[in-house]
Protein backbone atom coordinates (compact mmCIF):
# COMPACT_ATOMS: atom_id res chain seq x y z
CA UNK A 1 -6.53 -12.56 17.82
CA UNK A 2 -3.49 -10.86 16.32
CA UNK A 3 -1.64 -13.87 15.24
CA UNK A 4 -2.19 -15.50 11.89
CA UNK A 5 -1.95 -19.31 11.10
CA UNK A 6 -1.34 -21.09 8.34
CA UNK A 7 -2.24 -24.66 7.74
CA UNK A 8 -2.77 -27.49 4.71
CA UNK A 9 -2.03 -26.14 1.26
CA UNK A 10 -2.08 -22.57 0.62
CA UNK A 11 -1.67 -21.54 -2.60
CA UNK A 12 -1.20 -17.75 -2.54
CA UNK A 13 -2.23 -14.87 -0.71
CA UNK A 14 -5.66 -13.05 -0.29
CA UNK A 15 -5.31 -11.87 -4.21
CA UNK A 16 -4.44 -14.48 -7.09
CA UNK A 17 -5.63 -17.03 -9.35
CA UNK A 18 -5.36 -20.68 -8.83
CA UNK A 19 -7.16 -23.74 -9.85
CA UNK A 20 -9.05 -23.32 -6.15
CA UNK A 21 -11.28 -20.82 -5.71
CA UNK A 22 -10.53 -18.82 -2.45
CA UNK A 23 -13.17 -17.92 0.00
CA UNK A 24 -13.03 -14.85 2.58
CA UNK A 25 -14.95 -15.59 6.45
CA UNK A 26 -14.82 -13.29 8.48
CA UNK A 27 -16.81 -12.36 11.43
CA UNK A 28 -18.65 -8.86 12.70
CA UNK A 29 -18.70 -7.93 9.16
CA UNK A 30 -15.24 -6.84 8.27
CA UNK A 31 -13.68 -5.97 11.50
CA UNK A 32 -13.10 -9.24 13.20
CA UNK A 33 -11.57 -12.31 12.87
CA UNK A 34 -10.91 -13.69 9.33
CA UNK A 35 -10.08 -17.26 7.96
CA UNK A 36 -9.38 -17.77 4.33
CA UNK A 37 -10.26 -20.95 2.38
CA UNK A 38 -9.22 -22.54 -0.45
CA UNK A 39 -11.78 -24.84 -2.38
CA UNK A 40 -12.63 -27.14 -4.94
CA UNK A 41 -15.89 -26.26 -5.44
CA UNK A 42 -17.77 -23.03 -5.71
CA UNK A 43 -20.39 -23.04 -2.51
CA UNK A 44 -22.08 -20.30 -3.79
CA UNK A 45 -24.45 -22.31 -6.19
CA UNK A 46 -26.81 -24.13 -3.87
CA UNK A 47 -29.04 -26.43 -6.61
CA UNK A 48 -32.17 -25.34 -4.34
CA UNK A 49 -33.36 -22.80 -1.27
CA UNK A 50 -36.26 -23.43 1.01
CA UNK A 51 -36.27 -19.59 1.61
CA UNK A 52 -35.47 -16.93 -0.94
CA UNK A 53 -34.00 -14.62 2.27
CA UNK A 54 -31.16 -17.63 2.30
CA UNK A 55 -30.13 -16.99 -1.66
CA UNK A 56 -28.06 -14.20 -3.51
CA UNK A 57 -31.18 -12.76 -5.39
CA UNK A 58 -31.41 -8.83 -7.16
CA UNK A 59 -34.05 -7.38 -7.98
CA UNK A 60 -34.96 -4.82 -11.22
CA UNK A 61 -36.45 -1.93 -9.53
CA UNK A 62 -37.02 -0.47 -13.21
CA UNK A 63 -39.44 -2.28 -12.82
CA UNK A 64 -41.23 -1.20 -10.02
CA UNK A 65 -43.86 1.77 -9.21
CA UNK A 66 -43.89 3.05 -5.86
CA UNK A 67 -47.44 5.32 -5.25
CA UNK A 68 -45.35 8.25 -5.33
CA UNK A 69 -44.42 8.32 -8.68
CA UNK A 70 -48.41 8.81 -9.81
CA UNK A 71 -49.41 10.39 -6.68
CA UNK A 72 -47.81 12.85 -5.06
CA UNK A 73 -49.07 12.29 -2.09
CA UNK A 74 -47.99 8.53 -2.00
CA UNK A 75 -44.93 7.04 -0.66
CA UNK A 76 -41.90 5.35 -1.25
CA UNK A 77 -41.91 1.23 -1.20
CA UNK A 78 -40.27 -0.70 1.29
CA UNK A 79 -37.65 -3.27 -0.67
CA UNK A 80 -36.20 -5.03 2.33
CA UNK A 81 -36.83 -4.35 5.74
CA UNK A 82 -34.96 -5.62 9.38
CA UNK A 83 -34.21 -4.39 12.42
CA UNK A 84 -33.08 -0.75 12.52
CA UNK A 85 -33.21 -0.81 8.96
CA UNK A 86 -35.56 -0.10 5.63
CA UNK A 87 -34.33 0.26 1.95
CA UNK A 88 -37.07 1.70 -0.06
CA UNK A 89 -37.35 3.05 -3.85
CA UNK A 90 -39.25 6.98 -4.79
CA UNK A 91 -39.61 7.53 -8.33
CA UNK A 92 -41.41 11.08 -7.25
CA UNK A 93 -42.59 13.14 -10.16
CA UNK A 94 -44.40 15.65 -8.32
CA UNK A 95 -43.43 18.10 -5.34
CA UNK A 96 -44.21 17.24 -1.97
CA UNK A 97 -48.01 18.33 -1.10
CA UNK A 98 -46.60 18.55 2.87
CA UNK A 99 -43.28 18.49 4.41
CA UNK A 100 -41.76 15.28 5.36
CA UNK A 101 -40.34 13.99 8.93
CA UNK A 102 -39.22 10.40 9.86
CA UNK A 103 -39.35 9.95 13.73
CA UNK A 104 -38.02 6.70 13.23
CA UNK A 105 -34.93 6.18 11.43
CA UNK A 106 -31.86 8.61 9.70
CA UNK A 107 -31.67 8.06 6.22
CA UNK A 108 -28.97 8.11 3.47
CA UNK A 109 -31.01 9.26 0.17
CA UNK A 110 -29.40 8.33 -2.83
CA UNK A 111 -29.68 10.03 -5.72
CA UNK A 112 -29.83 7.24 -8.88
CA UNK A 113 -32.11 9.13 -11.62
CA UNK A 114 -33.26 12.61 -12.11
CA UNK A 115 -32.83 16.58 -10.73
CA UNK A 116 -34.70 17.95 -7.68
CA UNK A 117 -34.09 20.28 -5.09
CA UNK A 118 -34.25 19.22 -1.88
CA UNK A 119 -35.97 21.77 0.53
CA UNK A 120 -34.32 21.22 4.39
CA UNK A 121 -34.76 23.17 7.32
CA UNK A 122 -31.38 24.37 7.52
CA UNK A 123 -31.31 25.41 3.78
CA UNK A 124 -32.08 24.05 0.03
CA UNK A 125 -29.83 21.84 -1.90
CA UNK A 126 -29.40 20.72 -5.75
CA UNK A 127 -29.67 17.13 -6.15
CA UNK A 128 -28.60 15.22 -9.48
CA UNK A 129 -28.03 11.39 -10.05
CA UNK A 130 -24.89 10.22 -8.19
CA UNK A 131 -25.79 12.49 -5.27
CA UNK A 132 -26.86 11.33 -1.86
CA UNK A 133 -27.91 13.24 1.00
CA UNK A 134 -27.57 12.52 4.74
CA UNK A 135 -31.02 13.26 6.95
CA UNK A 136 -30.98 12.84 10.23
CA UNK A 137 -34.29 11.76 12.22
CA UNK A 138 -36.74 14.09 13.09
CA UNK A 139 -35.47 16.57 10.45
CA UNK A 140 -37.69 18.26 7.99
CA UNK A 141 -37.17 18.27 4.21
CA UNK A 142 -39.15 18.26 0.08
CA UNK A 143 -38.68 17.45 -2.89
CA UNK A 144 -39.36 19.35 -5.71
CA UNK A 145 -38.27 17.43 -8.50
CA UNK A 146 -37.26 18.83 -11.62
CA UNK A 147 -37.77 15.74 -13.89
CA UNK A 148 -40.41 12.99 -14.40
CA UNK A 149 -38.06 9.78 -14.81
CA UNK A 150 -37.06 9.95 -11.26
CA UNK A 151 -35.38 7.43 -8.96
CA UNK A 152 -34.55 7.50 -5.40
CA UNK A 153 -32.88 4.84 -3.50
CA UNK A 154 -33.70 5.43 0.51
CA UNK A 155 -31.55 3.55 3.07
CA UNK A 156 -33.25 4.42 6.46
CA UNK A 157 -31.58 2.92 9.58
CA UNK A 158 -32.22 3.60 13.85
CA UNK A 159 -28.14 4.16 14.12
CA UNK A 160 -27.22 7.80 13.26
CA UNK A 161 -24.79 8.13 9.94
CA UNK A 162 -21.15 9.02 10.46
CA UNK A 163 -18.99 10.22 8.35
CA UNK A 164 -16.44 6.75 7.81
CA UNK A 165 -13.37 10.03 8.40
CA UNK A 166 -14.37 9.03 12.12
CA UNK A 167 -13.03 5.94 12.03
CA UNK A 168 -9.93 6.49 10.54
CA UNK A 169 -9.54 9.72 12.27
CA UNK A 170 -8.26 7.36 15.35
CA UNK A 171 -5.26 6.11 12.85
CA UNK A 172 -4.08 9.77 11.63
CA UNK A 173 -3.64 10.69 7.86
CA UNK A 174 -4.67 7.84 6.39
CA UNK A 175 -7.82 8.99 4.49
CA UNK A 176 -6.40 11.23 2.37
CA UNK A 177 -8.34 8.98 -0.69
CA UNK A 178 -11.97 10.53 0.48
CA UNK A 179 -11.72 14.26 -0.08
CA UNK A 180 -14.44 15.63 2.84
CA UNK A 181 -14.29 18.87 1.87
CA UNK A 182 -15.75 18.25 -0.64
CA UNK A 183 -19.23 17.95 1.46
CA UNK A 184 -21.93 20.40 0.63
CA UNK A 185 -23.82 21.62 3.55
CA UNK A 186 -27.56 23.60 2.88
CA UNK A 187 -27.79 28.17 3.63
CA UNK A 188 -30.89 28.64 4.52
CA UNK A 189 -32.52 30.92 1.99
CA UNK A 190 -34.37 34.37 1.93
CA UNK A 191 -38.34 34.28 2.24
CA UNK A 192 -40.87 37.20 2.16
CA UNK A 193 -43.42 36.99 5.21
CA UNK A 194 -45.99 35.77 2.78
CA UNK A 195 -44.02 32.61 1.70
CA UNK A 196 -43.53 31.93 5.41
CA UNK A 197 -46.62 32.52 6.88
CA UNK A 198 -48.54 29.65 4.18
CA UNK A 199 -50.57 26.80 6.53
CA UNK A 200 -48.08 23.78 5.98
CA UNK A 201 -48.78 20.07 6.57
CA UNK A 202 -45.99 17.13 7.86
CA UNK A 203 -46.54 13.85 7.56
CA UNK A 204 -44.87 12.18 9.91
CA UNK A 205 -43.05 8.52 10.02
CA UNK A 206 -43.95 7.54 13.65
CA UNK A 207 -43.79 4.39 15.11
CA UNK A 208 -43.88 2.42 11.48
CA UNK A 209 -47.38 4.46 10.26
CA UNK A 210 -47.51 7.53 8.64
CA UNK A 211 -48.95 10.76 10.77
CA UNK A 212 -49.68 14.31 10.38
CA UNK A 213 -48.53 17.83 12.02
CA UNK A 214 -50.28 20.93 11.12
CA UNK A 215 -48.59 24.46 11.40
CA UNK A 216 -50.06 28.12 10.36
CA UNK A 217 -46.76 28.78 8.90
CA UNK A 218 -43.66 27.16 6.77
CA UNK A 219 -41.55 25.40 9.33
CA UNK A 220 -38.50 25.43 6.16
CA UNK A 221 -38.89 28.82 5.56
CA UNK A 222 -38.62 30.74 9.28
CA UNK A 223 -35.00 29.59 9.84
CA UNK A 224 -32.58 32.42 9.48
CA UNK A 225 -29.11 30.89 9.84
CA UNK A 226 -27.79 27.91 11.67
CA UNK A 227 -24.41 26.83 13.19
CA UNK A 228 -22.91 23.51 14.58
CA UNK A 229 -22.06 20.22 12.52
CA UNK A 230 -23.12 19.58 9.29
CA UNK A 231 -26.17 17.42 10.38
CA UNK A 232 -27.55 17.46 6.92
CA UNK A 233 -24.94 16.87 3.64
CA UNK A 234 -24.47 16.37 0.58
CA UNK A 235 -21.67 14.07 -1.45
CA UNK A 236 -21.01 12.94 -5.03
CA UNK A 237 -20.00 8.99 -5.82
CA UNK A 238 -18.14 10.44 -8.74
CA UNK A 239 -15.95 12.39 -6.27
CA UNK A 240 -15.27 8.92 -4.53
CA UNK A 241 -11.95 7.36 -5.73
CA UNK A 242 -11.59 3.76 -6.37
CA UNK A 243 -9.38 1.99 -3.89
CA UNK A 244 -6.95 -0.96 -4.86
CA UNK A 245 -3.86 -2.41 -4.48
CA UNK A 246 -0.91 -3.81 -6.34
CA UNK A 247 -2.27 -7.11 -6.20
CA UNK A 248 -5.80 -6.11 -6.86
CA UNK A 249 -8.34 -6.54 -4.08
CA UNK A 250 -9.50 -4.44 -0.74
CA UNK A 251 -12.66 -5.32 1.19
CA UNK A 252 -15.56 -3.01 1.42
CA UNK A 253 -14.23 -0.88 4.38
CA UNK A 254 -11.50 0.39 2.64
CA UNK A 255 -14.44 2.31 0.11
CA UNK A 256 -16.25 3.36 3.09
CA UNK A 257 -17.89 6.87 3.20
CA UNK A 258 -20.60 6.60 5.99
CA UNK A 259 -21.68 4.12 8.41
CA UNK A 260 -23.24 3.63 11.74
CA UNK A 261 -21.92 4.93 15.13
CA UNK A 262 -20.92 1.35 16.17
CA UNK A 263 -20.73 -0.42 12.56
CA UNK A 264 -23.95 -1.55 12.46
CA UNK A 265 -24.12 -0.51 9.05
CA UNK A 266 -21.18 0.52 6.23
CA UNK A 267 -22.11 2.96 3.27
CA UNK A 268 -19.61 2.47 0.58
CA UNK A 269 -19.13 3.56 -2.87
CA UNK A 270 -17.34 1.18 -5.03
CA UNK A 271 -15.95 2.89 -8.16
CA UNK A 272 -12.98 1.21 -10.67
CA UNK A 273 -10.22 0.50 -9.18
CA UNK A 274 -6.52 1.00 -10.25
CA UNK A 275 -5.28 -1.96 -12.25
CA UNK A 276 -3.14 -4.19 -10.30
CA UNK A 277 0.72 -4.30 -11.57
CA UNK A 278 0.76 -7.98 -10.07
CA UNK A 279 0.58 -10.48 -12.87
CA UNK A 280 -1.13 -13.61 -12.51
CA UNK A 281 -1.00 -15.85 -10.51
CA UNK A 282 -0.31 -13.62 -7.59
CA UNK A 283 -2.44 -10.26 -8.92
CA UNK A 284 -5.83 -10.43 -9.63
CA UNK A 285 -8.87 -8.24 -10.76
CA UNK A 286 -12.10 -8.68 -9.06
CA UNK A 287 -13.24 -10.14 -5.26
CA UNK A 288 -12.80 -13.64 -4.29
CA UNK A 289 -15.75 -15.43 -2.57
CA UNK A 290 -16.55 -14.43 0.60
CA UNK A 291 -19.06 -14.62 3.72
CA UNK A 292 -19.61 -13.26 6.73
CA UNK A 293 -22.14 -12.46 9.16
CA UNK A 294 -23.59 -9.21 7.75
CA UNK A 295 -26.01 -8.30 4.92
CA UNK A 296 -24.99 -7.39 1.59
CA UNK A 297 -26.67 -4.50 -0.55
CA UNK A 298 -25.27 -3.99 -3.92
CA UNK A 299 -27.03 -1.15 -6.07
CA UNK A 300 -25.97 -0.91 -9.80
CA UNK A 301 -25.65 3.07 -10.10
CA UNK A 302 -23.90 3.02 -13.77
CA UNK A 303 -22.79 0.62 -15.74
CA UNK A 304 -21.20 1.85 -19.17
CA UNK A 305 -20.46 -1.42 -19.91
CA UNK A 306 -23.78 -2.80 -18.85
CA UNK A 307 -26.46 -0.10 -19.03
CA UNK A 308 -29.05 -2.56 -18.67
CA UNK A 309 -27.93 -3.62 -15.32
CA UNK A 310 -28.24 -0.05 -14.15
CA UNK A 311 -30.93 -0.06 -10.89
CA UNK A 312 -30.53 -3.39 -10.14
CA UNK A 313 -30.44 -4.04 -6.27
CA UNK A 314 -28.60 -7.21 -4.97
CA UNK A 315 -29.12 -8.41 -1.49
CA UNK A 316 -25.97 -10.99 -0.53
CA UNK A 317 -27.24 -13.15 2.49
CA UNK A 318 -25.42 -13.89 5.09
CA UNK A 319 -26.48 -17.48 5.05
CA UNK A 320 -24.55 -18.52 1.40
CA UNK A 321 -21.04 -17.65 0.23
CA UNK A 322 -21.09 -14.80 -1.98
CA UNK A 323 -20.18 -17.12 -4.99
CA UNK A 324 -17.03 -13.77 -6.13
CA UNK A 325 -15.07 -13.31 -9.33
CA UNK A 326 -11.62 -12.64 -10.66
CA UNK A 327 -9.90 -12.21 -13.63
CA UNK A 328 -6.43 -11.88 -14.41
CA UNK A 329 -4.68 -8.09 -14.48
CA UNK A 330 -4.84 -6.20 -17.65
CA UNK A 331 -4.33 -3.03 -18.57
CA UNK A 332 -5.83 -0.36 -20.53
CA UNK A 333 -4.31 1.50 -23.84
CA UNK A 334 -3.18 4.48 -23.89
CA UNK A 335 -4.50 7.59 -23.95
CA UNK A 336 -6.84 6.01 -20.61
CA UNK A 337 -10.05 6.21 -20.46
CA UNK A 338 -12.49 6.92 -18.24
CA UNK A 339 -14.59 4.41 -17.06
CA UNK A 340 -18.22 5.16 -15.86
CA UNK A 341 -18.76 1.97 -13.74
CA UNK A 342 -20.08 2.73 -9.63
CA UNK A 343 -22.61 0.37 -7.73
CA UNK A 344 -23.78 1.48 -3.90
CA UNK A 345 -22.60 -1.12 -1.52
CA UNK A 346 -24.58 -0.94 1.88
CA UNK A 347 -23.77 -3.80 4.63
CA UNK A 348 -25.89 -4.12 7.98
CA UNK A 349 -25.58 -6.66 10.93
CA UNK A 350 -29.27 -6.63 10.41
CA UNK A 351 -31.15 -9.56 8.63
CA UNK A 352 -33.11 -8.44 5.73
CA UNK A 353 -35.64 -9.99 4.17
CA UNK A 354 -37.53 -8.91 0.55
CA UNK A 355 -40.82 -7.21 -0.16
CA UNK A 356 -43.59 -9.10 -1.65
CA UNK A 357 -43.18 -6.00 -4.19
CA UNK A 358 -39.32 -6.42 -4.48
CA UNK A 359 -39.95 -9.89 -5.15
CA UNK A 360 -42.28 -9.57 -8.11
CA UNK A 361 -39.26 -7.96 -9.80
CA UNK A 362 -36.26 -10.57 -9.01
CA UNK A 363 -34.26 -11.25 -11.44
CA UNK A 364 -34.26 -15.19 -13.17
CA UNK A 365 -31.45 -17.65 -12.82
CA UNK A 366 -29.94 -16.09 -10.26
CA UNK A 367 -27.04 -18.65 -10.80
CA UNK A 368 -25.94 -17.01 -14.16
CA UNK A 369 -27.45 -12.91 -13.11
CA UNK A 370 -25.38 -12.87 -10.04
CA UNK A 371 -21.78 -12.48 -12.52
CA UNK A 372 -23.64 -10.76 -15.38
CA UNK A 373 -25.73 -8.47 -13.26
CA UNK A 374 -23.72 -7.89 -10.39
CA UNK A 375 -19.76 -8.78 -11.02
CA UNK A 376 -19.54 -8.73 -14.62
CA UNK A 377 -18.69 -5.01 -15.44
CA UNK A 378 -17.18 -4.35 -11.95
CA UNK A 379 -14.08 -6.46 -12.95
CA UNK A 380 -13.95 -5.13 -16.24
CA UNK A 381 -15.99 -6.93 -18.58
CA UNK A 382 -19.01 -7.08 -20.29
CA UNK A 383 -21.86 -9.68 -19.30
CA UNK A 384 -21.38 -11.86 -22.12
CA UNK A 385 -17.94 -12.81 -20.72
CA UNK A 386 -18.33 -12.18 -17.06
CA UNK A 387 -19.04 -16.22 -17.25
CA UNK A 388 -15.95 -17.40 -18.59
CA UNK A 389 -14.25 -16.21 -15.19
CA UNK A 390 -16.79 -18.59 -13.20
CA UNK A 391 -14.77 -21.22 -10.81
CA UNK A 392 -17.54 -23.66 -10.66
């Protein structure tokens, strides 16, 4: 529908602060229809859940020790699974005793803790926190990390990853914010015939197990050179601007840097975003309540302001409003100053539902975590008074 309609009392637009509390549906994620409520009451604070999968829950995955952090021969552990798509955790300290293939699913590995290089077919690449790497299925690749406390945040999904330039290469100019050049692409590197010719095992992701292909020789080492598209990439959050507006508030999409070939998934980086030169009651800092029919994953890269919130992973269901917060517009002093604050934000028309192992690590009252955890320092202040912004 293309025509908007207004009805009852509507106290200001999509920003702003009110005595309601405004509330975002809309409907194939982002990118259909939209209706915007204004409440009483704040809806996202059920009093009880007959299934955690219904509830806004995160997860400490500080907590948690996939087999491949000991053994390097173990593997990464599943977090939440669905259909088409798997978000697992590596904390690999050791390199790769094989190569590695996934038959199943393209992933987008995300680069939260630690150094490695990342051994492809088409080439090597440096990998650092804040880096994340595009491999798509049925491509080799290792990792060789460079340092023990490592952490690896794998979002593996059937749909093949797009660069989000795609979709708003059909408007013109108008993504001028996310510099693509920017994109690192692997060379394939020079090897003497006895670091080819080395017997070389793959274990393989097929059909949800774990298989192996044996070769007499290096299968990363024999390529020479390469042309096409940049199948396999490389991209920095930090080179990811924050998006905003003069009232204070853009949905997800307009952060997006990957997602699937017919939005089954969004990849977005959320980083600060300009301060709003609204004032209150018409500006606002911060994301009202919202819900749709998609899955929300949240993943607390950095947090200056909230360090120990860094590798939390939020999962937002679809089945309970996203409970949001705001605050009104402020502004820094000057000289400005940086601010180190970017979480992962990964939304899928799959349903998702939590690992037994994800689950040992959830974080209590999610009531109070949800604004201290997850909104608190991405509207601009610290946990203690990320509460004191709470429409109940």
């Amino acid at each position: 529908m293309t025509t908007n309609i207004r009805r009852g009392k509507v106290p200001h637009s999509q920003t702003g602060i009110t005595p309601y509390l405004d509330e975002i549906y809309t409907i194939e994620g982002f990118f259909g229809d939209w209706a915007m409520l204004y409440r009483s009451h704040n809806v996202g604070h059920p009093t009880e859940w007959s299934n955690d999968n219904l509830m806004n829950l995160g997860s400490d995955t500080n907590l948690l020790v996939p087999s491949d952090r000991d053994d390097a021969a173990g593997a990464p552990m599943p977090l939440l699974e669905g259909d088409g798509i798997v978000v697992s955790l590596s904390r690999r300290s050791a390199p790769m005793p094989f190569l590695e293939k996934n038959a199943d699913h393209h992933q987008i590995r995300f680069y939260h803790r630690g150094a490695m290089t990342l051994e492809t077919e088409l080439g090597p690449l440096e990998v650092e926190a804040g880096d994340f790497v595009v491999i798509p299925r049925g491509m080799m690749f290792r990792e060789v990390p460079k340092t023990n406390d490592n952490a690896v945040m794998i979002f593996e999904t059937r749909a093949p990853v797009h660069p989000a330039e795609e979709l708003w290469d059909s408007v013109g100019f108008s993504a001028f914010a996310m510099d693509y050049t920017l994109m690192q692409v692997p060379t394939p590197q020079e090897w003497t015939a006895e670091e080819i010719e080395v017997a070389t095992d793959v274990r393989v992701r097929f059909n949800g197990q774990y298989e192996k292909l044996s070769f007499s020789f290096n299968p990363l080492r024999d390529v020479v050179g390469w042309m096409g598209d940049p199948v396999i990439y490389k991209l920095n959050v930090w080179d990811v601007p924050g998006m905003g507006t003069n009232k204070g508030f853009l949905p997800p999409p307009s952060g997006a840097v990957l997602l699937g070939e017919h939005k089954e998934f969004l990849f977005t980086i959320q980083a600060p975003r300009p301060y709003p030169n609204t004032p209150a009651p018409g500006g606002s800092y911060g994301a009202p309540a919202h819900r749709n029919d998609y899955d929300e994953l949240w993943f607390n890269h950095r947090s200056d302001q909230a360090k120990q919130t860094e590798g939390h992973l939020w999962r937002l269901a679809p089945a309970v409003v996203h409970p949001g917060l705001k605050r009104p517009p402020a502004y820094p002093d000057n000289p400005v100053e940086e601010v180190r604050e970017c979480k992962i934000n990964f939304d899928t028309h799959s349903r998702l539902a939590w690992t037994d192992e994800a689950r040992a690590a959830f974080l209590p009252d999610p009531h109070v975590a949800v604004y201290t955890s997850l909104y608190g320092a991405h509207i601009g202040v610290v946990p203690e008074e990320a509460t004191r912004h709470v429409k109940k």
